[in-house]
N, C-alpha and C. Protein backbone atom coordinates (compact mmCIF):
# COMPACT_ATOMS: atom_id res chain seq x y z
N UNK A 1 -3.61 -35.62 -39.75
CA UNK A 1 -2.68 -34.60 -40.15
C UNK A 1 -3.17 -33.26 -39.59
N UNK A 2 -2.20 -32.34 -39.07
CA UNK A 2 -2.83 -31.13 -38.08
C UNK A 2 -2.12 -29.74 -39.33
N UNK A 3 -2.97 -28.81 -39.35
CA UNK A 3 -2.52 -28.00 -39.88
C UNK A 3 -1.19 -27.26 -39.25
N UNK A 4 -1.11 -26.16 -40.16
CA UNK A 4 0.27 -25.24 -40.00
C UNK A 4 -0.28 -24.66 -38.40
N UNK A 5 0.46 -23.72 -37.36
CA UNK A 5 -0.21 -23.19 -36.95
C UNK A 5 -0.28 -21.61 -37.44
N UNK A 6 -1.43 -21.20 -37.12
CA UNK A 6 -2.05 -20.16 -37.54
C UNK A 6 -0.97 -18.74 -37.49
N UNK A 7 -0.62 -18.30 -38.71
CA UNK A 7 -0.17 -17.12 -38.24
C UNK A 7 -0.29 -15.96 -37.02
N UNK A 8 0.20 -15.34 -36.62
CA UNK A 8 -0.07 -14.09 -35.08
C UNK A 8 -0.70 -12.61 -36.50
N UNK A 9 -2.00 -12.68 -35.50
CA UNK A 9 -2.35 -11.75 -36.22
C UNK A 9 -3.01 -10.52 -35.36
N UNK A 10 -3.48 -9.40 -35.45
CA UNK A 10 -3.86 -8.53 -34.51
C UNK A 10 -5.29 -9.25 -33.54
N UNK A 11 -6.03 -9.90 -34.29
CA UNK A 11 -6.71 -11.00 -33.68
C UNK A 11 -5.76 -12.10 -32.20
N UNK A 12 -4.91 -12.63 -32.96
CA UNK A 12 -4.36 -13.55 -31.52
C UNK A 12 -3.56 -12.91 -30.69
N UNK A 13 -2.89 -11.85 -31.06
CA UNK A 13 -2.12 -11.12 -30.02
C UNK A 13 -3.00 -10.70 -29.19
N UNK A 14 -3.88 -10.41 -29.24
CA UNK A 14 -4.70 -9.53 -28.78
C UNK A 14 -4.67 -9.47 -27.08
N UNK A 15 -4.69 -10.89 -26.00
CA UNK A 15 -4.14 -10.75 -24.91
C UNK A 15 -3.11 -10.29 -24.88
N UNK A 16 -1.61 -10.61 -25.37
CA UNK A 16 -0.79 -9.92 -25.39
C UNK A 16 -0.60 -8.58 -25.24
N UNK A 17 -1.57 -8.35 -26.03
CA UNK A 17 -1.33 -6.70 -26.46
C UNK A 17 -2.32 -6.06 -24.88
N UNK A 18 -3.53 -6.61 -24.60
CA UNK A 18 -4.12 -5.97 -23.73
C UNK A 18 -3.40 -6.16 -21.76
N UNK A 19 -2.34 -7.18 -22.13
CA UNK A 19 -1.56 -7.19 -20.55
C UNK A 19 -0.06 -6.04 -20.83
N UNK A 20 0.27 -6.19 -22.10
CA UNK A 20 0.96 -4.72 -22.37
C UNK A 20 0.39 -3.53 -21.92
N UNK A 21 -0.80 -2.99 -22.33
CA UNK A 21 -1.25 -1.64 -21.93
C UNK A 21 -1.70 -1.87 -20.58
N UNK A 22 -1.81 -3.15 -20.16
CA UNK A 22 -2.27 -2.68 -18.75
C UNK A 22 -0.55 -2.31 -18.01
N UNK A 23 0.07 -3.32 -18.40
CA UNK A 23 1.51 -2.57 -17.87
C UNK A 23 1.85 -1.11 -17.95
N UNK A 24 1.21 -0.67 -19.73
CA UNK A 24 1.66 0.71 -19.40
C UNK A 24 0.80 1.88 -18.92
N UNK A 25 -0.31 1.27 -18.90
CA UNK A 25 -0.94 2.23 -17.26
C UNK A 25 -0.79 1.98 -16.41
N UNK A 26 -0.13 0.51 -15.48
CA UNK A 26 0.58 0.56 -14.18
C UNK A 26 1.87 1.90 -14.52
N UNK A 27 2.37 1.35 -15.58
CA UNK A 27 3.83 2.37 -15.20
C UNK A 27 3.66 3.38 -15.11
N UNK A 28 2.52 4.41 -16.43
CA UNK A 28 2.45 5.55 -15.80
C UNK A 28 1.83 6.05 -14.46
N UNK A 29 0.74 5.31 -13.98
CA UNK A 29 0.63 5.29 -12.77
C UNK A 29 1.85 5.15 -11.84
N UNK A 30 2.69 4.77 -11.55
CA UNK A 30 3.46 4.66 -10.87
C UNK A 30 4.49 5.76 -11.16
N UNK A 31 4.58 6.18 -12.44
CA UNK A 31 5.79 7.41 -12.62
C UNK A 31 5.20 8.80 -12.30
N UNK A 32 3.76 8.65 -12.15
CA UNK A 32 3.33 9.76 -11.91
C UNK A 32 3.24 9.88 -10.58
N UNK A 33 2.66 9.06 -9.80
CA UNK A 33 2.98 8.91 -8.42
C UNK A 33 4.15 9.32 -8.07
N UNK A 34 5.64 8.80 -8.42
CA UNK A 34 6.54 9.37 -7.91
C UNK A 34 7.26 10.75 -8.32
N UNK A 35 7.01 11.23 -9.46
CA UNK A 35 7.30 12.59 -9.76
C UNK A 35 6.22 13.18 -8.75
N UNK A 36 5.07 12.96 -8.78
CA UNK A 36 4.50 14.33 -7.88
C UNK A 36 5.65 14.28 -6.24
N UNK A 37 5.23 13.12 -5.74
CA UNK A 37 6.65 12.98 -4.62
C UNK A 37 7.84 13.50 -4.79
N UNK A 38 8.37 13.80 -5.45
CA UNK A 38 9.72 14.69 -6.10
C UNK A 38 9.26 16.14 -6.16
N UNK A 39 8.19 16.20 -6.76
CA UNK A 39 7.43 17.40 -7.07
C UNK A 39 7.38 18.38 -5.74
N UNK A 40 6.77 17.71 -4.88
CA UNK A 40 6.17 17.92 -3.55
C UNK A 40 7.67 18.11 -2.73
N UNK A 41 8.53 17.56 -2.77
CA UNK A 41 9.65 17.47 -2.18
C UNK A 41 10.59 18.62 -2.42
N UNK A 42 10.67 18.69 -4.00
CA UNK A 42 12.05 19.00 -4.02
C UNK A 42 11.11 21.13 -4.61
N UNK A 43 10.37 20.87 -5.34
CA UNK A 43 9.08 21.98 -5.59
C UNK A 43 10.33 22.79 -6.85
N UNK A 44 10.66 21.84 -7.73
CA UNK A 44 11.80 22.45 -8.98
C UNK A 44 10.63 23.64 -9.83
N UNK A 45 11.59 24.11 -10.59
CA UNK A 45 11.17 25.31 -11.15
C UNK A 45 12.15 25.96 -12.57
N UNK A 46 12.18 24.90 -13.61
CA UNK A 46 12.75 25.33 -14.53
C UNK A 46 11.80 25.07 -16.10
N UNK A 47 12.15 25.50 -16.70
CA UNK A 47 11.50 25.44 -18.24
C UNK A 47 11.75 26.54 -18.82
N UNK A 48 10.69 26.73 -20.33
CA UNK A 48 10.71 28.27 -21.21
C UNK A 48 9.53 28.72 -19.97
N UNK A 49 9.01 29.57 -21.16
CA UNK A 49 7.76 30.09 -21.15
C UNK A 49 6.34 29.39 -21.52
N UNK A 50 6.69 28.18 -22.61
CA UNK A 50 5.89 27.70 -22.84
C UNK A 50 5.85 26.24 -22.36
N UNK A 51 6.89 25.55 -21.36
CA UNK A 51 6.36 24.51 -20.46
C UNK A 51 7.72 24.53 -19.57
N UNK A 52 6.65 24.56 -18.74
CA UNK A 52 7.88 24.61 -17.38
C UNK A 52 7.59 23.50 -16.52
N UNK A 53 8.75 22.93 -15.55
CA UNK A 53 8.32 21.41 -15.00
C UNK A 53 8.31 22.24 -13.42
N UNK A 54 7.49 22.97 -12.95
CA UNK A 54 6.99 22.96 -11.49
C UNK A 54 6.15 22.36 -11.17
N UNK A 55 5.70 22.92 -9.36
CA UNK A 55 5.17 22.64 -8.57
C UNK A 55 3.71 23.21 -8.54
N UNK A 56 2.64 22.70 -8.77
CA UNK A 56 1.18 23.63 -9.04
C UNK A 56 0.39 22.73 -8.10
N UNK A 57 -0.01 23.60 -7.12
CA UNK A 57 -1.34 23.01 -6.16
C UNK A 57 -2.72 23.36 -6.90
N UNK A 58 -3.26 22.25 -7.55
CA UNK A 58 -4.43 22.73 -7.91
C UNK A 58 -5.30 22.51 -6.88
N UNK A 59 -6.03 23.64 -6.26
CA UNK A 59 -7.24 22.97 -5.24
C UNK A 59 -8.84 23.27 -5.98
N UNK A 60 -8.86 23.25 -7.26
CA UNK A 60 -10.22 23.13 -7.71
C UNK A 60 -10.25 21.75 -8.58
N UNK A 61 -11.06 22.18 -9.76
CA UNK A 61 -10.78 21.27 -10.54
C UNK A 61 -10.52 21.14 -12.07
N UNK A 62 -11.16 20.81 -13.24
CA UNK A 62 -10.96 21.28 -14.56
C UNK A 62 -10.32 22.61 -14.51
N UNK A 63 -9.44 22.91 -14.96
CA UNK A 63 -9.06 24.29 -15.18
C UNK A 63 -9.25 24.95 -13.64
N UNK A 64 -8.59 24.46 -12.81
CA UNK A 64 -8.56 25.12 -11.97
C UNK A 64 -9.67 26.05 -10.77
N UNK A 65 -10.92 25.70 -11.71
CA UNK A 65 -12.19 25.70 -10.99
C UNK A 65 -12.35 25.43 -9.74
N UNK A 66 -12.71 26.94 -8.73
CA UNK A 66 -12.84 26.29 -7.43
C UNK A 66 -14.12 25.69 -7.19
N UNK A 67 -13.51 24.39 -6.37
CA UNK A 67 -14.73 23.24 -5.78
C UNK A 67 -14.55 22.89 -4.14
N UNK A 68 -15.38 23.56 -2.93
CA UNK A 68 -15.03 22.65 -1.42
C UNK A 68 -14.92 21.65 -1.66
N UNK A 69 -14.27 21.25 -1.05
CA UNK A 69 -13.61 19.81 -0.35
C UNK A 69 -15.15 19.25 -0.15
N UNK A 70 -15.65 19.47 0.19
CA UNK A 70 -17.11 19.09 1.31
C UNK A 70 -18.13 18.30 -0.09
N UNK A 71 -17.75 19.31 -1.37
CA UNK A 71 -18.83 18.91 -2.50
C UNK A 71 -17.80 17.82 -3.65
N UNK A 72 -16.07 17.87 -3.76
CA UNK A 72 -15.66 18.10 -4.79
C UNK A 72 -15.29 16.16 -4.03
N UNK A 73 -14.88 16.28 -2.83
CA UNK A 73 -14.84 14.38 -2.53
C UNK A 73 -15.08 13.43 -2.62
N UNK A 74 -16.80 13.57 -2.10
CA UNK A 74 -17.85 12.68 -2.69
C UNK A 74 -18.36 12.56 -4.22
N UNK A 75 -18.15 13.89 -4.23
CA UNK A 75 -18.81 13.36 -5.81
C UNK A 75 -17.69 12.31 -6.78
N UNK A 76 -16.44 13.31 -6.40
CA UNK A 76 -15.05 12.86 -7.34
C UNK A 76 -14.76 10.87 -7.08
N UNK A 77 -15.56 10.72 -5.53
CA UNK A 77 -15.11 9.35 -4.83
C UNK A 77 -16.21 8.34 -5.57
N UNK A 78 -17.58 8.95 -5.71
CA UNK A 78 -18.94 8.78 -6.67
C UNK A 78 -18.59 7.85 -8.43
N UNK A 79 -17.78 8.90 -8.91
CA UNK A 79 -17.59 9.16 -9.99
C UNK A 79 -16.40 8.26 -9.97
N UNK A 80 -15.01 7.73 -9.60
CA UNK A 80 -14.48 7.00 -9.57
C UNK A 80 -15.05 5.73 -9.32
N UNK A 81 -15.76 5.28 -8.08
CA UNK A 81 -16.21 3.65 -8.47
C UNK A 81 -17.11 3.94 -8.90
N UNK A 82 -17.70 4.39 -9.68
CA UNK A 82 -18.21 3.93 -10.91
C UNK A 82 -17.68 3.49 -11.50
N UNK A 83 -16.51 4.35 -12.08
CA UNK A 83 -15.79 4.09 -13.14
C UNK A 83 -14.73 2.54 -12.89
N UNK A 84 -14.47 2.41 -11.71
CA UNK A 84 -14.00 0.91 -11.23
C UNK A 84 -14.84 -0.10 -11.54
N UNK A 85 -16.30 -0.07 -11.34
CA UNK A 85 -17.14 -1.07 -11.11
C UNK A 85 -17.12 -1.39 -12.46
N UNK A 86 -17.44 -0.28 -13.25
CA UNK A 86 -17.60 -0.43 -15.14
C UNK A 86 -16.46 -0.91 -15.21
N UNK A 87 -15.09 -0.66 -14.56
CA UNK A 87 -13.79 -1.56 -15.26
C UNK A 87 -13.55 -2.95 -15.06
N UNK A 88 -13.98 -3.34 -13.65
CA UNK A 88 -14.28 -4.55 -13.32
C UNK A 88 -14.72 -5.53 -14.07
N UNK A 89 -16.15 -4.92 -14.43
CA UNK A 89 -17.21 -5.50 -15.22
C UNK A 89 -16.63 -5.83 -16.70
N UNK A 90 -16.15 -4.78 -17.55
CA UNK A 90 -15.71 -4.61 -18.79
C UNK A 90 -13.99 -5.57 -18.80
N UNK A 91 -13.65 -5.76 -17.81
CA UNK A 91 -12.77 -6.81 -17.79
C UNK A 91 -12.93 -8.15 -17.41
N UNK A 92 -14.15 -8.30 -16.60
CA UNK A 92 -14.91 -9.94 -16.45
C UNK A 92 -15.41 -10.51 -17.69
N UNK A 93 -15.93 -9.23 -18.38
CA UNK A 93 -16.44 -10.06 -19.75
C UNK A 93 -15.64 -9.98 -20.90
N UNK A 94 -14.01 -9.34 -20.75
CA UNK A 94 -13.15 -9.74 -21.78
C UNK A 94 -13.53 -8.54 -22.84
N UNK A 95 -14.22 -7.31 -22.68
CA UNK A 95 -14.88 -6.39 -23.50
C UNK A 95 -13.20 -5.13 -23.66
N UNK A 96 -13.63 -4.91 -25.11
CA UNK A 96 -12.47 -4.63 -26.14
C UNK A 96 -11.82 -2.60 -25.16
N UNK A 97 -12.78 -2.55 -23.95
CA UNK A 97 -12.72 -1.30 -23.46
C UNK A 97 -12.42 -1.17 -22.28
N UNK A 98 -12.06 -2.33 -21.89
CA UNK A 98 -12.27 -2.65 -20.25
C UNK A 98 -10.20 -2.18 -20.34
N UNK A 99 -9.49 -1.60 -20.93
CA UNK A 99 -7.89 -1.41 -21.05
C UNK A 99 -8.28 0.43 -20.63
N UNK A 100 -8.81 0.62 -21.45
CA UNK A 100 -9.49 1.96 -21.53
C UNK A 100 -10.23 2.51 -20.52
N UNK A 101 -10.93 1.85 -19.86
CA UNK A 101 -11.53 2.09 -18.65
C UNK A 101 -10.04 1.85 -17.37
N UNK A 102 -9.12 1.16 -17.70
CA UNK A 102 -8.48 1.13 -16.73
C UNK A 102 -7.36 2.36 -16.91
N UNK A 103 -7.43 2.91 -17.59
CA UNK A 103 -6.22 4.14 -18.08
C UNK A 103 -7.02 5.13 -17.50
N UNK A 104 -8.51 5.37 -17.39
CA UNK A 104 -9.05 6.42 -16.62
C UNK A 104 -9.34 6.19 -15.25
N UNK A 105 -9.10 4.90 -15.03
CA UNK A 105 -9.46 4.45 -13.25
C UNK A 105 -8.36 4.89 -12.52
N UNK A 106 -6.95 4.23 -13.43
CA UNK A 106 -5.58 4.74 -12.56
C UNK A 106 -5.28 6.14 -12.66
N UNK A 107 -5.79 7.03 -13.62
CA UNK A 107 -5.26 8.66 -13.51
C UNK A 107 -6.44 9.13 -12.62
N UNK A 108 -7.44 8.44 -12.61
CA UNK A 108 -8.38 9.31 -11.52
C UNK A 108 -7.99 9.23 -9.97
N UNK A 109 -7.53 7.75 -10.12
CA UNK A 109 -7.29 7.41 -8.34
C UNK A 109 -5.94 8.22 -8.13
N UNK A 110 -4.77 8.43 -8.92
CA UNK A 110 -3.65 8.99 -8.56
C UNK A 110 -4.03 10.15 -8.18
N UNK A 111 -5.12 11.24 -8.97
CA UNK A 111 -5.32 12.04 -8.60
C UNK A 111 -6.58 12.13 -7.09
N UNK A 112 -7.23 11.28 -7.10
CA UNK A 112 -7.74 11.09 -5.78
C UNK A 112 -6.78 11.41 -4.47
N UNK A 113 -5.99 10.12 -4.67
CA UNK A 113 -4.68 10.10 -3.77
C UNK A 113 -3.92 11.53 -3.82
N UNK A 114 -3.96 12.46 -4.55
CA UNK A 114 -2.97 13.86 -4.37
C UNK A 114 -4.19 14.57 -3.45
N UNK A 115 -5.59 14.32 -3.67
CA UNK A 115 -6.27 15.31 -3.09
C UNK A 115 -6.78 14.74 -1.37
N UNK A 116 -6.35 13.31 -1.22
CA UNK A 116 -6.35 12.94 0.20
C UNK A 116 -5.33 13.36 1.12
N UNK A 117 -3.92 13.19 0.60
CA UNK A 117 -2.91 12.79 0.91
C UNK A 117 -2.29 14.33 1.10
N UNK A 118 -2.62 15.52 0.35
CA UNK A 118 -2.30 16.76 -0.26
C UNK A 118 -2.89 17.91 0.07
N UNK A 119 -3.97 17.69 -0.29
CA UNK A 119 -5.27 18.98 -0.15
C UNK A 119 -5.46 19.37 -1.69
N UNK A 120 -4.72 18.97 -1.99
CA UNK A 120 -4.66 19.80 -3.87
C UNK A 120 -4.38 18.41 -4.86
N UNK A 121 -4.56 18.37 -6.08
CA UNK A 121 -4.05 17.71 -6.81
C UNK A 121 -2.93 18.51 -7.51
N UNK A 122 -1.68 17.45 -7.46
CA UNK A 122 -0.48 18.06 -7.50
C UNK A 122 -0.48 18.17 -9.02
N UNK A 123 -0.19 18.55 -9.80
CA UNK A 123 0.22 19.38 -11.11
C UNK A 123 1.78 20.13 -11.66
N UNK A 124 2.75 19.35 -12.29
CA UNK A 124 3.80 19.74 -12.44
C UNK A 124 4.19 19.78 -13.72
N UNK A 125 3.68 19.89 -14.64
CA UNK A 125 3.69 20.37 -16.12
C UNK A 125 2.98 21.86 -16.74
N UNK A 126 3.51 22.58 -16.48
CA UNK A 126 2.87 24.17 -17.08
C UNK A 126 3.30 24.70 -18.11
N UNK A 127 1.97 24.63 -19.03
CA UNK A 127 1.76 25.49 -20.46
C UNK A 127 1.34 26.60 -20.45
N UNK A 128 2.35 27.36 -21.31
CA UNK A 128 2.17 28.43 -21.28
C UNK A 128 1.70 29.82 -20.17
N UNK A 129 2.19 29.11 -18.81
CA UNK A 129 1.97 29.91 -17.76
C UNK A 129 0.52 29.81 -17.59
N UNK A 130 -0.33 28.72 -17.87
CA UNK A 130 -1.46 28.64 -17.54
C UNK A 130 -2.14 27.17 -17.35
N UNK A 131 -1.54 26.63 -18.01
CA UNK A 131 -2.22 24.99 -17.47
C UNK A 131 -1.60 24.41 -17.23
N UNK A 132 -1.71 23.61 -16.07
CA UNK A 132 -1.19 22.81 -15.51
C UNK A 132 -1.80 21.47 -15.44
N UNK A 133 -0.63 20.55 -15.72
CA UNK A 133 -1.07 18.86 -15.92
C UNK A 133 0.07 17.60 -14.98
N UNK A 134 -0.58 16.84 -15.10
CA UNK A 134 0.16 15.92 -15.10
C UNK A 134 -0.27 14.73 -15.53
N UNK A 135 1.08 13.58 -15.31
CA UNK A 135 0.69 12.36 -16.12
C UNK A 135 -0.96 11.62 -15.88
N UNK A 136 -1.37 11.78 -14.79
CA UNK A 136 -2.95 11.10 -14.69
C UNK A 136 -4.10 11.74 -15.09
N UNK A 137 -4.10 13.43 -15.65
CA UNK A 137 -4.64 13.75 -16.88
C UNK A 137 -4.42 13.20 -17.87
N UNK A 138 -3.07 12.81 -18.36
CA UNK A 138 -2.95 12.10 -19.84
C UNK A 138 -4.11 10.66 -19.80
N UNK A 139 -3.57 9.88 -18.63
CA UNK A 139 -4.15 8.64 -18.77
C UNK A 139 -5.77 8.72 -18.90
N UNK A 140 -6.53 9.82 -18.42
CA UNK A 140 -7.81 10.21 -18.35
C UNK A 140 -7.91 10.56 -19.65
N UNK A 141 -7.32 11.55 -20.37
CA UNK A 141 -7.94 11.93 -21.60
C UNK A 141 -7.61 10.88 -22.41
N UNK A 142 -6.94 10.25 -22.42
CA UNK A 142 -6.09 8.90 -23.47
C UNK A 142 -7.22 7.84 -23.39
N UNK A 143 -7.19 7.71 -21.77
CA UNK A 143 -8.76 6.63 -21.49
C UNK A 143 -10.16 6.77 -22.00
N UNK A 144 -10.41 7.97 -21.87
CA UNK A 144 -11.65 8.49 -22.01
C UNK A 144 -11.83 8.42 -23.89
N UNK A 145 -11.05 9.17 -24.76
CA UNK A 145 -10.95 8.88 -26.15
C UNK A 145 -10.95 7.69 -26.91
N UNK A 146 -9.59 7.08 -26.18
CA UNK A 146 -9.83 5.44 -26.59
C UNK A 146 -11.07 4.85 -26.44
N UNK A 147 -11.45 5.05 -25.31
CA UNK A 147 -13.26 4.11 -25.04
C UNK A 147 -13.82 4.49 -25.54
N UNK A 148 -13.96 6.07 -25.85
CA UNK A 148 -15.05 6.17 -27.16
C UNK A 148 -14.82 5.92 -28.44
N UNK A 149 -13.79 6.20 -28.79
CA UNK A 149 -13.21 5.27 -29.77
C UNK A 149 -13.65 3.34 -30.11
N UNK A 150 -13.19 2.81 -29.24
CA UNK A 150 -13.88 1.57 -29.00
C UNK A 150 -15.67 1.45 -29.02
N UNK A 151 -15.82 2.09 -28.39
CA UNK A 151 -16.89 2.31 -28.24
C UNK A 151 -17.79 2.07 -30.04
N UNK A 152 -17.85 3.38 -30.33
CA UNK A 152 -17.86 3.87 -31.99
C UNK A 152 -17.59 2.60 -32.92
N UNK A 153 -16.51 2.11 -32.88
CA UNK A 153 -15.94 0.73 -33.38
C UNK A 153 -17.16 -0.04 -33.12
N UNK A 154 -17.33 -0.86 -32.05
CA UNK A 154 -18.73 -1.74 -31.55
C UNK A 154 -19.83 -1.46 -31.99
N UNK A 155 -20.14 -0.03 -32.47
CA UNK A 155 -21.36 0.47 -32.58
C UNK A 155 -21.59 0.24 -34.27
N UNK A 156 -20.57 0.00 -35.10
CA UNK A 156 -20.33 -0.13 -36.21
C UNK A 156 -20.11 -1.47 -36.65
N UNK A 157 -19.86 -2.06 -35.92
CA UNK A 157 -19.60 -3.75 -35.85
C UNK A 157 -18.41 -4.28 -36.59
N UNK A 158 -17.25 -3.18 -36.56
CA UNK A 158 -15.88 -3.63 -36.85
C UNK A 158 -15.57 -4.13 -35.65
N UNK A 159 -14.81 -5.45 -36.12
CA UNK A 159 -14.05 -6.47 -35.36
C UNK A 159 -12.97 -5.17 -34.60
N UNK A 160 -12.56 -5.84 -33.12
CA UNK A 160 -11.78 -5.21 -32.63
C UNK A 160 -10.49 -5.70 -32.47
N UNK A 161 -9.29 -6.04 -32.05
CA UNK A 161 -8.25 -6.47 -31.41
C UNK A 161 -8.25 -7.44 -30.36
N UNK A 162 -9.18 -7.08 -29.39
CA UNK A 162 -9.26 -8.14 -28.39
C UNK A 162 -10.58 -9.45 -28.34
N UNK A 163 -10.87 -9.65 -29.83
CA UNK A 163 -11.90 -10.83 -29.56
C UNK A 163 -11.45 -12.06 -30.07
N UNK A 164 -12.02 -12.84 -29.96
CA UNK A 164 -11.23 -14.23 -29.30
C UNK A 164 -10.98 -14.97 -30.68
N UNK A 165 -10.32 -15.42 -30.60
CA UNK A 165 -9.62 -15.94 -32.19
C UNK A 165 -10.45 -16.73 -32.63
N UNK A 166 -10.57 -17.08 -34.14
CA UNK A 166 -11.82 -17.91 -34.87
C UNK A 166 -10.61 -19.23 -34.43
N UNK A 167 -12.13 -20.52 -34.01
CA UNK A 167 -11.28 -21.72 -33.88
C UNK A 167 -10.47 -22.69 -35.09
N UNK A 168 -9.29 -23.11 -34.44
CA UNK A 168 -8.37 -23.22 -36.09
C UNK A 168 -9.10 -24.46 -36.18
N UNK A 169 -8.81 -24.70 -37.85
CA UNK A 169 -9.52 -26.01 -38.49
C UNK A 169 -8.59 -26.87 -38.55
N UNK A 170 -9.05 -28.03 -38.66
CA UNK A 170 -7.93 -29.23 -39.04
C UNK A 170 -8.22 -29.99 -40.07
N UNK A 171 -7.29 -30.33 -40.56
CA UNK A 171 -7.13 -31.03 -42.12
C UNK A 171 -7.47 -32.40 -41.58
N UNK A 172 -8.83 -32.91 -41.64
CA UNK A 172 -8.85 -34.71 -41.70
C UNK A 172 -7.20 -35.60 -42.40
């Protein structure tokens, strides 16, 4: 006689749930990619005062910080595979952060790609007449929080979402 099967619980979804977010950091990767292309193209210019959807060449970095090309490439190219290799890794072993690491791999490389392809990383969200963002900042700060988040979790030894379901029992 075989038991019921096991209710869906945040435990068994848990692939589910982690090929979802990888979808939705492909998509924003990909929507951000093509707004800057629109961006770059069409160079719109409407909003308030306190967010306007233009065209912003950032050629430094954090806040607009100037960085040469000569120092700001390598390091930025450095600092990305890393952050690939750790995603690689953190997704070979099925680890509860390796989603998180990929939300900061794809906003870093989009922005890689604006500063190959560009000279600047393109930027089309402006607050308050002073900062400028776009979607592969979100995925960076979203990435970066979540993993420490996760992180913190592990370090505490609460169960996470993505570990592997307890094996079901069967009724002799």
């Amino acid at each position: 006689m075989h038991s019921a099967p096991e209710p869906e619980t945040a435990i068994t979804s848990g692939p589910r749930m982690k090929i979802r977010g990888f979808g939705v950091a492909l998509a924003l990767f990909a929507a951000d990619i093509a707004i800057k292309r629109y961006v770059v193209a069409v160079a719109p210019d409407f909003g308030d005062w306190w967010l306007k959807f233009t065209l912003f060449r950032n050629e430094g970095i954090v806040f607009s910080l100037p960085v040469p090309d000569w120092l700001y490439l390598p390091v930025a190219l450095s600092i990305f595979l890393l952050f690939a290799g750790a995603s690689v890794r953190a997704i070979m072993k099925r680890a509860p952060s390796a989603l998180w690491l990929v939300f900061v791999v794809l906003g870093a490389l989009s922005n890689l790609i604006d500063r190959v392809t560009y000279g600047a990383t393109i930027d089309y969200l402006m607050f308050f007449g002073r900062s400028a963002v776009n979607l592969a900042d979100a995925l960076i700060v979203i990435g970066v929080i979540l993993f420490v988040r996760s992180q913190k979790k592990m370090q505490c030894g609460e169960p996470t979402a993505v570990t592997s379901p307890p094996p079901s029992r069967q009724v002799p």
